[in-house]
N, C-alpha and C. Protein backbone atom coordinates (compact mmCIF):
# COMPACT_ATOMS: atom_id res chain seq x y z
N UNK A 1 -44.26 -21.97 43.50
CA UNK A 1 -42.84 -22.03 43.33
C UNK A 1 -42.47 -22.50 41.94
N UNK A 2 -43.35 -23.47 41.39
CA UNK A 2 -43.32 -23.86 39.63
C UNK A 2 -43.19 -22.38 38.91
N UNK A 3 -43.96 -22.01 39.44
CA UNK A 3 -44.07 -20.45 38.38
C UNK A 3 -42.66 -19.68 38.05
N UNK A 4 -42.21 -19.63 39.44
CA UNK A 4 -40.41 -18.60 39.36
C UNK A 4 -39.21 -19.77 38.77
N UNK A 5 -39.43 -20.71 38.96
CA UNK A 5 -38.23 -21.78 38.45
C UNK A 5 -37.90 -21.08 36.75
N UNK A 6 -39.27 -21.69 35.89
CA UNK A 6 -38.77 -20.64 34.68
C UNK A 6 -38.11 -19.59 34.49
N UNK A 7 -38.30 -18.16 35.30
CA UNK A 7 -37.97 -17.08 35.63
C UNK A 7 -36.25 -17.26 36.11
N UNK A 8 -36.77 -17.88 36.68
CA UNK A 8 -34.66 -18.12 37.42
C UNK A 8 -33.89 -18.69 36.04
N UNK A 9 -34.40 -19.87 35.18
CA UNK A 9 -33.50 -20.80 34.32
C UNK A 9 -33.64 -19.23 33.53
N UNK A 10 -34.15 -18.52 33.30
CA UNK A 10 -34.09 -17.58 32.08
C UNK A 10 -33.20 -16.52 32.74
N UNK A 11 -33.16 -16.19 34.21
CA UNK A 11 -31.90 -15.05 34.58
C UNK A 11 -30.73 -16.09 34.22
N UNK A 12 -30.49 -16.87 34.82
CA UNK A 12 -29.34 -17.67 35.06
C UNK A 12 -28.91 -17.57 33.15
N UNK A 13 -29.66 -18.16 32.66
CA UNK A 13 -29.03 -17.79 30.97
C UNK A 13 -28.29 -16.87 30.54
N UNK A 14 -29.41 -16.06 31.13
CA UNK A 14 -29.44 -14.48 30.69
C UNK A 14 -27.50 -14.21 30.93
N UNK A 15 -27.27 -14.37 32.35
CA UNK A 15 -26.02 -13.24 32.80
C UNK A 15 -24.83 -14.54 32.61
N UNK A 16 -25.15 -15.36 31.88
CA UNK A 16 -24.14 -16.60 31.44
C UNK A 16 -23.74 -16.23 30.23
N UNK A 17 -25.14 -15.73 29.67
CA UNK A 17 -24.92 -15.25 27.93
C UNK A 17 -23.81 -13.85 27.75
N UNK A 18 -23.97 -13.09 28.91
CA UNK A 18 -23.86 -11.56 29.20
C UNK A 18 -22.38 -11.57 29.72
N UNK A 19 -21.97 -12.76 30.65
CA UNK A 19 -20.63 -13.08 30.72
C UNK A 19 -19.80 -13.45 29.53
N UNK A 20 -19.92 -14.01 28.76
CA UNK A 20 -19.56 -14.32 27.92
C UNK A 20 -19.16 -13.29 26.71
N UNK A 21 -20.45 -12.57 26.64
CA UNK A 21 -20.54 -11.55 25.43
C UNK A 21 -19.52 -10.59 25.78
N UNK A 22 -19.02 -10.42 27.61
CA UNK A 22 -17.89 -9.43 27.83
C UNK A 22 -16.80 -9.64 27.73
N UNK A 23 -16.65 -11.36 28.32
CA UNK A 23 -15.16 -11.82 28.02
C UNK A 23 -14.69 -11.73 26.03
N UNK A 24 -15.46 -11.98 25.70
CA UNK A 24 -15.64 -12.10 24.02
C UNK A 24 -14.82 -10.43 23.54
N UNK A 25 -15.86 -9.59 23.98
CA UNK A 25 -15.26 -8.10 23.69
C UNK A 25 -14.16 -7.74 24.13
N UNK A 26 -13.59 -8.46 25.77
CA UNK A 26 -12.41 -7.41 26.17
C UNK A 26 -11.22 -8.11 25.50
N UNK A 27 -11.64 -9.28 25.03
CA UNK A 27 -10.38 -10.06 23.91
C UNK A 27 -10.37 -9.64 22.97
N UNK A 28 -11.42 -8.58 22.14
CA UNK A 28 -11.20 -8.29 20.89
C UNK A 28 -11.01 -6.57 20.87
N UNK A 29 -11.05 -6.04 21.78
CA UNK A 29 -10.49 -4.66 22.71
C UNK A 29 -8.56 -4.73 23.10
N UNK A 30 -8.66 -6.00 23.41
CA UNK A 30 -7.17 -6.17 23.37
C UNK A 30 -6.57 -6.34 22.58
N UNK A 31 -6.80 -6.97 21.06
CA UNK A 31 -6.14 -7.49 20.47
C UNK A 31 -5.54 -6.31 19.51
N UNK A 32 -3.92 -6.66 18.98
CA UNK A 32 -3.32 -5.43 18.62
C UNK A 32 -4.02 -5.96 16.91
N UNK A 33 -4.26 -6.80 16.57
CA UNK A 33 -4.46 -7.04 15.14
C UNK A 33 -5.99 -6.36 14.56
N UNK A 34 -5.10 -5.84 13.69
CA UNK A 34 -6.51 -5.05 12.72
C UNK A 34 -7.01 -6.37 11.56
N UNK A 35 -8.40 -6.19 11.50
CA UNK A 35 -8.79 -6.92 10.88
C UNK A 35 -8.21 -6.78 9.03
N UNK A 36 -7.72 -7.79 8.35
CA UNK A 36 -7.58 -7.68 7.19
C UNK A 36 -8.00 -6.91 5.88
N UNK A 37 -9.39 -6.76 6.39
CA UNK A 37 -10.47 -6.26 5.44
C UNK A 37 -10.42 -4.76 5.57
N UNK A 38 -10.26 -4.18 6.46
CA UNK A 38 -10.35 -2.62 7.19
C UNK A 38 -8.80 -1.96 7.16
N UNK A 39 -7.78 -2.93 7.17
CA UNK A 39 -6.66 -2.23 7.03
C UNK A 39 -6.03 -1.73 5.66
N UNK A 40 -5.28 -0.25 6.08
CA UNK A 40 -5.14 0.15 4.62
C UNK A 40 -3.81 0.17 4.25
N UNK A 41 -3.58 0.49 3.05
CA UNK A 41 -2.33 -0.58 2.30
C UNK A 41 -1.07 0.23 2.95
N UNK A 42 -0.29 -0.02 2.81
CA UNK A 42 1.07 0.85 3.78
C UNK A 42 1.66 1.40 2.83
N UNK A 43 1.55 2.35 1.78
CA UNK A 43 2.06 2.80 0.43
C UNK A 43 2.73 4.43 1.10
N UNK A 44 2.43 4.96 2.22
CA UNK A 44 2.93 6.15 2.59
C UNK A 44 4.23 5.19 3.30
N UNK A 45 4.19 4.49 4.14
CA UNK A 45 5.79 4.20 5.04
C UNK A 45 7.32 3.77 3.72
N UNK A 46 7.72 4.44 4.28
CA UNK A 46 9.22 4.33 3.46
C UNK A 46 9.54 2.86 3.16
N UNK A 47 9.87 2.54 2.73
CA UNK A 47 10.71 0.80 1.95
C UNK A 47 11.93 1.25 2.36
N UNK A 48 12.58 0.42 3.43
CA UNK A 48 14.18 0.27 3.02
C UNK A 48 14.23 -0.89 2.34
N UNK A 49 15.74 -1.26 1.61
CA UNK A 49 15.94 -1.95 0.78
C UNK A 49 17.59 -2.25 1.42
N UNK A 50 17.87 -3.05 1.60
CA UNK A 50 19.25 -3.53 1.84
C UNK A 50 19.97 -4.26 0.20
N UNK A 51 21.10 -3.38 -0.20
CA UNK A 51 21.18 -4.12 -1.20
C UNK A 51 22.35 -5.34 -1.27
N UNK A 52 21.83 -6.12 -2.42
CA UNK A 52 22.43 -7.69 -2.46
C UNK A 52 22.71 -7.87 -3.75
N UNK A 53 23.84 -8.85 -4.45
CA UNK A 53 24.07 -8.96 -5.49
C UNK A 53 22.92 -10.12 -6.22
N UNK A 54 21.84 -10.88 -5.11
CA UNK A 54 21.17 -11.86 -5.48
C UNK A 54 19.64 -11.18 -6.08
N UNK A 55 19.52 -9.66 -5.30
CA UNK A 55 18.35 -9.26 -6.12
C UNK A 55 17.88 -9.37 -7.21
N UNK A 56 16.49 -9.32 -7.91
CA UNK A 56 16.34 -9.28 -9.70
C UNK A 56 15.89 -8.08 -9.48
N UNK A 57 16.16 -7.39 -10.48
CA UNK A 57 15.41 -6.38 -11.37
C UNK A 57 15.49 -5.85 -12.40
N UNK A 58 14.91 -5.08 -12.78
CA UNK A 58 14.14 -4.40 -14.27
C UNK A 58 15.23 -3.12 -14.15
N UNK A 59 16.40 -2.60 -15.26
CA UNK A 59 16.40 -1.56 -15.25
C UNK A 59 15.53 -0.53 -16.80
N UNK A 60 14.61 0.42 -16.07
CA UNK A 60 13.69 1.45 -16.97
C UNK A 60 14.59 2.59 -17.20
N UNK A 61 14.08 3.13 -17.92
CA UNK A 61 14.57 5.00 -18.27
C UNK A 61 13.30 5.06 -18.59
N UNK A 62 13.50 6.27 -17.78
CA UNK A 62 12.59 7.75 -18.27
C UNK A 62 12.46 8.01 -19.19
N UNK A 63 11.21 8.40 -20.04
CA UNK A 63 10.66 9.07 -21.10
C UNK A 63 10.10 10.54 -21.00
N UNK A 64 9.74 10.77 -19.80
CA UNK A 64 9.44 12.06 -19.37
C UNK A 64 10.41 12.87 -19.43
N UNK A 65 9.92 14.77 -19.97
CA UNK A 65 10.48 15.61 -19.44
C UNK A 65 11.48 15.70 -18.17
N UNK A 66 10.44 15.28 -17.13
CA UNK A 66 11.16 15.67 -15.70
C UNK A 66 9.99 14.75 -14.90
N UNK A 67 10.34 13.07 -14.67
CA UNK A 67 9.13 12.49 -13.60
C UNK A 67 9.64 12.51 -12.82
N UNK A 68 8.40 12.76 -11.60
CA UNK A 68 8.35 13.19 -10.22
C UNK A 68 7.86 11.70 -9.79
N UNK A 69 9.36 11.49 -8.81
CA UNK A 69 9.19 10.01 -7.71
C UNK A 69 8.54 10.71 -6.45
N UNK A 70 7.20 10.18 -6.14
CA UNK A 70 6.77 10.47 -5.13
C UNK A 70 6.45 9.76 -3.80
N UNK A 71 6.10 10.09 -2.76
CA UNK A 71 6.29 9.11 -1.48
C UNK A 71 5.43 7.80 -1.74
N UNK A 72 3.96 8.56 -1.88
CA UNK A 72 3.10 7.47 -2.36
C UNK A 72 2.73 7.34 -3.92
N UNK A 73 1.49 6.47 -3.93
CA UNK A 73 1.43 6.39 -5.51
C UNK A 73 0.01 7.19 -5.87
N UNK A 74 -0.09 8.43 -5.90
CA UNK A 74 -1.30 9.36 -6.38
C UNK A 74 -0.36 11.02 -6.55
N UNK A 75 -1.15 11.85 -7.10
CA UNK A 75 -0.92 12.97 -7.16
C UNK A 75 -0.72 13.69 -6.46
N UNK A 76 -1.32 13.64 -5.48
CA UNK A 76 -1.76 14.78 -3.79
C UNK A 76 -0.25 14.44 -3.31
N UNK A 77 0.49 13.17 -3.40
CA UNK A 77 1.29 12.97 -2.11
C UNK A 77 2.51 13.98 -2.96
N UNK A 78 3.56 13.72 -1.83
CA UNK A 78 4.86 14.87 -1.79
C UNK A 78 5.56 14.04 -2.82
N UNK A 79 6.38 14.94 -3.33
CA UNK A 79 7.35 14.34 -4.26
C UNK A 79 8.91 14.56 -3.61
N UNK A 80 9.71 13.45 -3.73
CA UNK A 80 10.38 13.58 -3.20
C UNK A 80 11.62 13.16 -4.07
N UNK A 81 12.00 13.61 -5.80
CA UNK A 81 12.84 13.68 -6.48
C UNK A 81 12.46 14.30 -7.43
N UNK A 82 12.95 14.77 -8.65
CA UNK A 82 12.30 14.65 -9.87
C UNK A 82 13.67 14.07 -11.03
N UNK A 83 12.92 12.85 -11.71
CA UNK A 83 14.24 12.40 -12.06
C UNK A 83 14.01 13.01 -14.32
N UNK A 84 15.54 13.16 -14.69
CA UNK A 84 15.43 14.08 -15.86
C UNK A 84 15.51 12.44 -16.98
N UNK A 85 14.64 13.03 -18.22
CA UNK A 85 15.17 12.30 -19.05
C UNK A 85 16.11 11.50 -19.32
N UNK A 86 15.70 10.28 -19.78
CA UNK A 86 16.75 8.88 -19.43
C UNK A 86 17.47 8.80 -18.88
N UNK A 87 17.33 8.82 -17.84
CA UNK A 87 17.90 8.21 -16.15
C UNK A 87 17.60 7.11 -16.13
N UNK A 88 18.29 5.82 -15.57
CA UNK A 88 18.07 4.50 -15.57
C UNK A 88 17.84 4.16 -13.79
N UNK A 89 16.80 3.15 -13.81
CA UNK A 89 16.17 3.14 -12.59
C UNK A 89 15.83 1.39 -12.30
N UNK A 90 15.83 1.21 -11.24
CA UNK A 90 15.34 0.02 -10.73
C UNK A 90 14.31 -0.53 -10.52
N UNK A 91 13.61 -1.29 -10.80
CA UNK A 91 12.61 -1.64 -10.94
C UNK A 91 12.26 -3.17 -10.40
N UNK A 92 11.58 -3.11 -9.10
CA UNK A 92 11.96 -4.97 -8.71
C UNK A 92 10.18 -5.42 -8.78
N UNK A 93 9.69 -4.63 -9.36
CA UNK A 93 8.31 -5.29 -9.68
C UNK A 93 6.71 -4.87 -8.79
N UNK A 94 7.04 -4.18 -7.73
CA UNK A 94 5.98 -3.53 -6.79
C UNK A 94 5.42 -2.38 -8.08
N UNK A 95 3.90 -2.80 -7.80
CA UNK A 95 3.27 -1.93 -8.95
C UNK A 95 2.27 -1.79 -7.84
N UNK A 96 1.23 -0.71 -8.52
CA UNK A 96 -0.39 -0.60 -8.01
C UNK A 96 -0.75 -1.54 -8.80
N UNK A 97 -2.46 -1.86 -7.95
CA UNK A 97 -3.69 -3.13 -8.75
C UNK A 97 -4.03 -2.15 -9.62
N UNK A 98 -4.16 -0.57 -9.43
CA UNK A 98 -5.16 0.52 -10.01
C UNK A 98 -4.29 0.81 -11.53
N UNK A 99 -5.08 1.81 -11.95
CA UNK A 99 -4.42 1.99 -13.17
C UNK A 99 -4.95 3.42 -13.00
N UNK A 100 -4.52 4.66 -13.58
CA UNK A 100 -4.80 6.26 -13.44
C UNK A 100 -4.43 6.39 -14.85
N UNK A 101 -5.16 7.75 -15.05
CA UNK A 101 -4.87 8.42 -16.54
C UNK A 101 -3.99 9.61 -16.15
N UNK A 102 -2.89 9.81 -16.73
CA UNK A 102 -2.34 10.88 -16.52
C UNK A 102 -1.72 11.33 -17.76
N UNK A 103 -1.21 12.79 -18.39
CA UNK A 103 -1.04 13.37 -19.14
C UNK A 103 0.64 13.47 -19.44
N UNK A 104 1.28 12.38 -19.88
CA UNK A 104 2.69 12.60 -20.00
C UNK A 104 3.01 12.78 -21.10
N UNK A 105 3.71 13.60 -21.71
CA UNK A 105 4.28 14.62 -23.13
C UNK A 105 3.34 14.70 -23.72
N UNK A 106 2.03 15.52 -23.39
CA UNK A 106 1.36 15.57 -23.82
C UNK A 106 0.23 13.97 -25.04
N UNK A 107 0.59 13.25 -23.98
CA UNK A 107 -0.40 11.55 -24.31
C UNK A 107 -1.01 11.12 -23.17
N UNK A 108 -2.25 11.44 -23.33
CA UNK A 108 -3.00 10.45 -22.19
C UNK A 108 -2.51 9.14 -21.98
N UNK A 109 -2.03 8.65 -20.71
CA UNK A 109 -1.72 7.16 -20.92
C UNK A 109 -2.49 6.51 -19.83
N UNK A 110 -2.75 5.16 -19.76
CA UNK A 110 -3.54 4.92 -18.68
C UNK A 110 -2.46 3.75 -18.26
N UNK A 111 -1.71 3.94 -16.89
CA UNK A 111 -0.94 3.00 -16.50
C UNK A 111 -0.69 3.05 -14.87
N UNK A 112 -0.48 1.91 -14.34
CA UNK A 112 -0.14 1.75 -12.61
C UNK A 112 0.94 2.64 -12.42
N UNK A 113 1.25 2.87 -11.28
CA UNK A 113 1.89 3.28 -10.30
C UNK A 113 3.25 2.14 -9.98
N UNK A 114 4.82 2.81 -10.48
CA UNK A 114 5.58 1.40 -9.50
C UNK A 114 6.61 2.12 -8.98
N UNK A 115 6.84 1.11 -8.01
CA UNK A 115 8.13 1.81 -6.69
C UNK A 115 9.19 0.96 -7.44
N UNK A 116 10.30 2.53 -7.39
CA UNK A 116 11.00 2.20 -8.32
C UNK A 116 12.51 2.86 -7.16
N UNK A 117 13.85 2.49 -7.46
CA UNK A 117 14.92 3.12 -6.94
C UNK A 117 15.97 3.77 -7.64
N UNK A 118 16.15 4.89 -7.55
CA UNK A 118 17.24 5.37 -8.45
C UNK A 118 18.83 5.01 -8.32
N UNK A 119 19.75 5.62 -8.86
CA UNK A 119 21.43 5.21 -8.59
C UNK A 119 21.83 5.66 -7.23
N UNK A 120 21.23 6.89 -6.71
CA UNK A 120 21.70 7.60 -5.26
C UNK A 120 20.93 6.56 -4.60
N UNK A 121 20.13 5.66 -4.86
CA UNK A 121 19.51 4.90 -3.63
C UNK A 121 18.27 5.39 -2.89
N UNK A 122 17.86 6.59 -3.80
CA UNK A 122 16.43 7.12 -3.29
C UNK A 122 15.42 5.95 -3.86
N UNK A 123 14.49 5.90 -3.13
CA UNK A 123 13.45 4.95 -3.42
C UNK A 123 12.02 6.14 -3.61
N UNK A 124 10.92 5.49 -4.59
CA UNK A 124 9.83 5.88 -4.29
C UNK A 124 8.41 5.46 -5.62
N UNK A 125 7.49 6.45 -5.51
CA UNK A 125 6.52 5.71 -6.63
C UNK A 125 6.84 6.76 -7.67
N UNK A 126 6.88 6.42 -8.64
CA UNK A 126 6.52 7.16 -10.34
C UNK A 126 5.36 6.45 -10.89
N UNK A 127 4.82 7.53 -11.83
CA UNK A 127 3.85 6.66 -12.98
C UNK A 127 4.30 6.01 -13.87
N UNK A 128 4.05 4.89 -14.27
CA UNK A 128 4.20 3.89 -15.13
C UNK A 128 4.66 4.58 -17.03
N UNK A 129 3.97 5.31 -17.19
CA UNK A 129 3.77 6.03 -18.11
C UNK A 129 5.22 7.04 -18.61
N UNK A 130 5.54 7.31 -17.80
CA UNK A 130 7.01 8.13 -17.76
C UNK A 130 7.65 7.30 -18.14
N UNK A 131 8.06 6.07 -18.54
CA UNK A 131 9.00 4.67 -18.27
C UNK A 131 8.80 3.90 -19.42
N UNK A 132 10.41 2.84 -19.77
CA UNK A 132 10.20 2.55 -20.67
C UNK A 132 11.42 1.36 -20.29
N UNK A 133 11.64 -0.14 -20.82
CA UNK A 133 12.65 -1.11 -20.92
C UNK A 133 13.98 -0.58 -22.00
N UNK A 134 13.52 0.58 -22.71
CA UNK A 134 14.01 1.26 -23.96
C UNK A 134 14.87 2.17 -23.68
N UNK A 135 16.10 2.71 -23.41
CA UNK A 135 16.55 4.13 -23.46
C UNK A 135 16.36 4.35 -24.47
N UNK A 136 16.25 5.83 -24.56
CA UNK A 136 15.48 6.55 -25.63
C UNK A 136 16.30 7.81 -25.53
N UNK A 137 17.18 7.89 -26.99
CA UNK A 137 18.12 9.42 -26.85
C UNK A 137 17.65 10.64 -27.22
């Protein structure tokens, strides 16, 4: 009977350990939170903006031909304005970490991505590069 006692303390572990390891999973099966590390940045969902006279911001003009405000901040996504030479725009400081090379009036420039709002109240991303603190006639 010495012999099975071991045998038993090692089941008994065993389906204590095995309980556990399930309650452990169906809490992390439930949980609505995505881990920090794995979630990706929310740059496609729309920004509303309620406006206030206490806001700060930056107003830019355009240096570009014709820059294209787009939903997100890359090339592929939809554009959803195109705003004309010195147009004055809002600017409350949301930039990309990244920086892209893109080809504006013919100058490579290497600059972020910022969500910017125009006078109609359209919101969205332009390249950095199109833009300037300067109107420019």
């Amino acid at each position: 009977m010495s012999e099975n006692s071991p045998l038993r303390l090692e089941l008994i572990v065993f389906f204590i350990l095995a309980i556990v390891f399930l309650l452990w999973s169906f809490k992390q099966c439930g949980s609505d939170k995505t881990p920090t590390k794995n979630r990706k940045p929310r740059t496609e969902k729309k920004r509303k903006r309620t406006s206030t006279n206490n806001e700060k911001y930056s107003t830019l003009y355009v240096t570009a031909d014709s820059l294209n405000m787009r939903v997100a901040p890359h090339l592929d996504s939809m554009v959803v304005a195109r705003l004309p030479k010195t147009e004055a725009v809002a600017f409350y400081g949301l930039r990309t970490s990244f920086r892209q090379k893109i080809n504006i009036n013919n100058t490579i420039k290497n600059e972020p991505w910022v969500y910017i709002r125009t006078r109609t109240g359209k919101e969205g991303w332009v390249y950095a590069g199109g833009l300037t603190f300067y109107k420019i006639k």
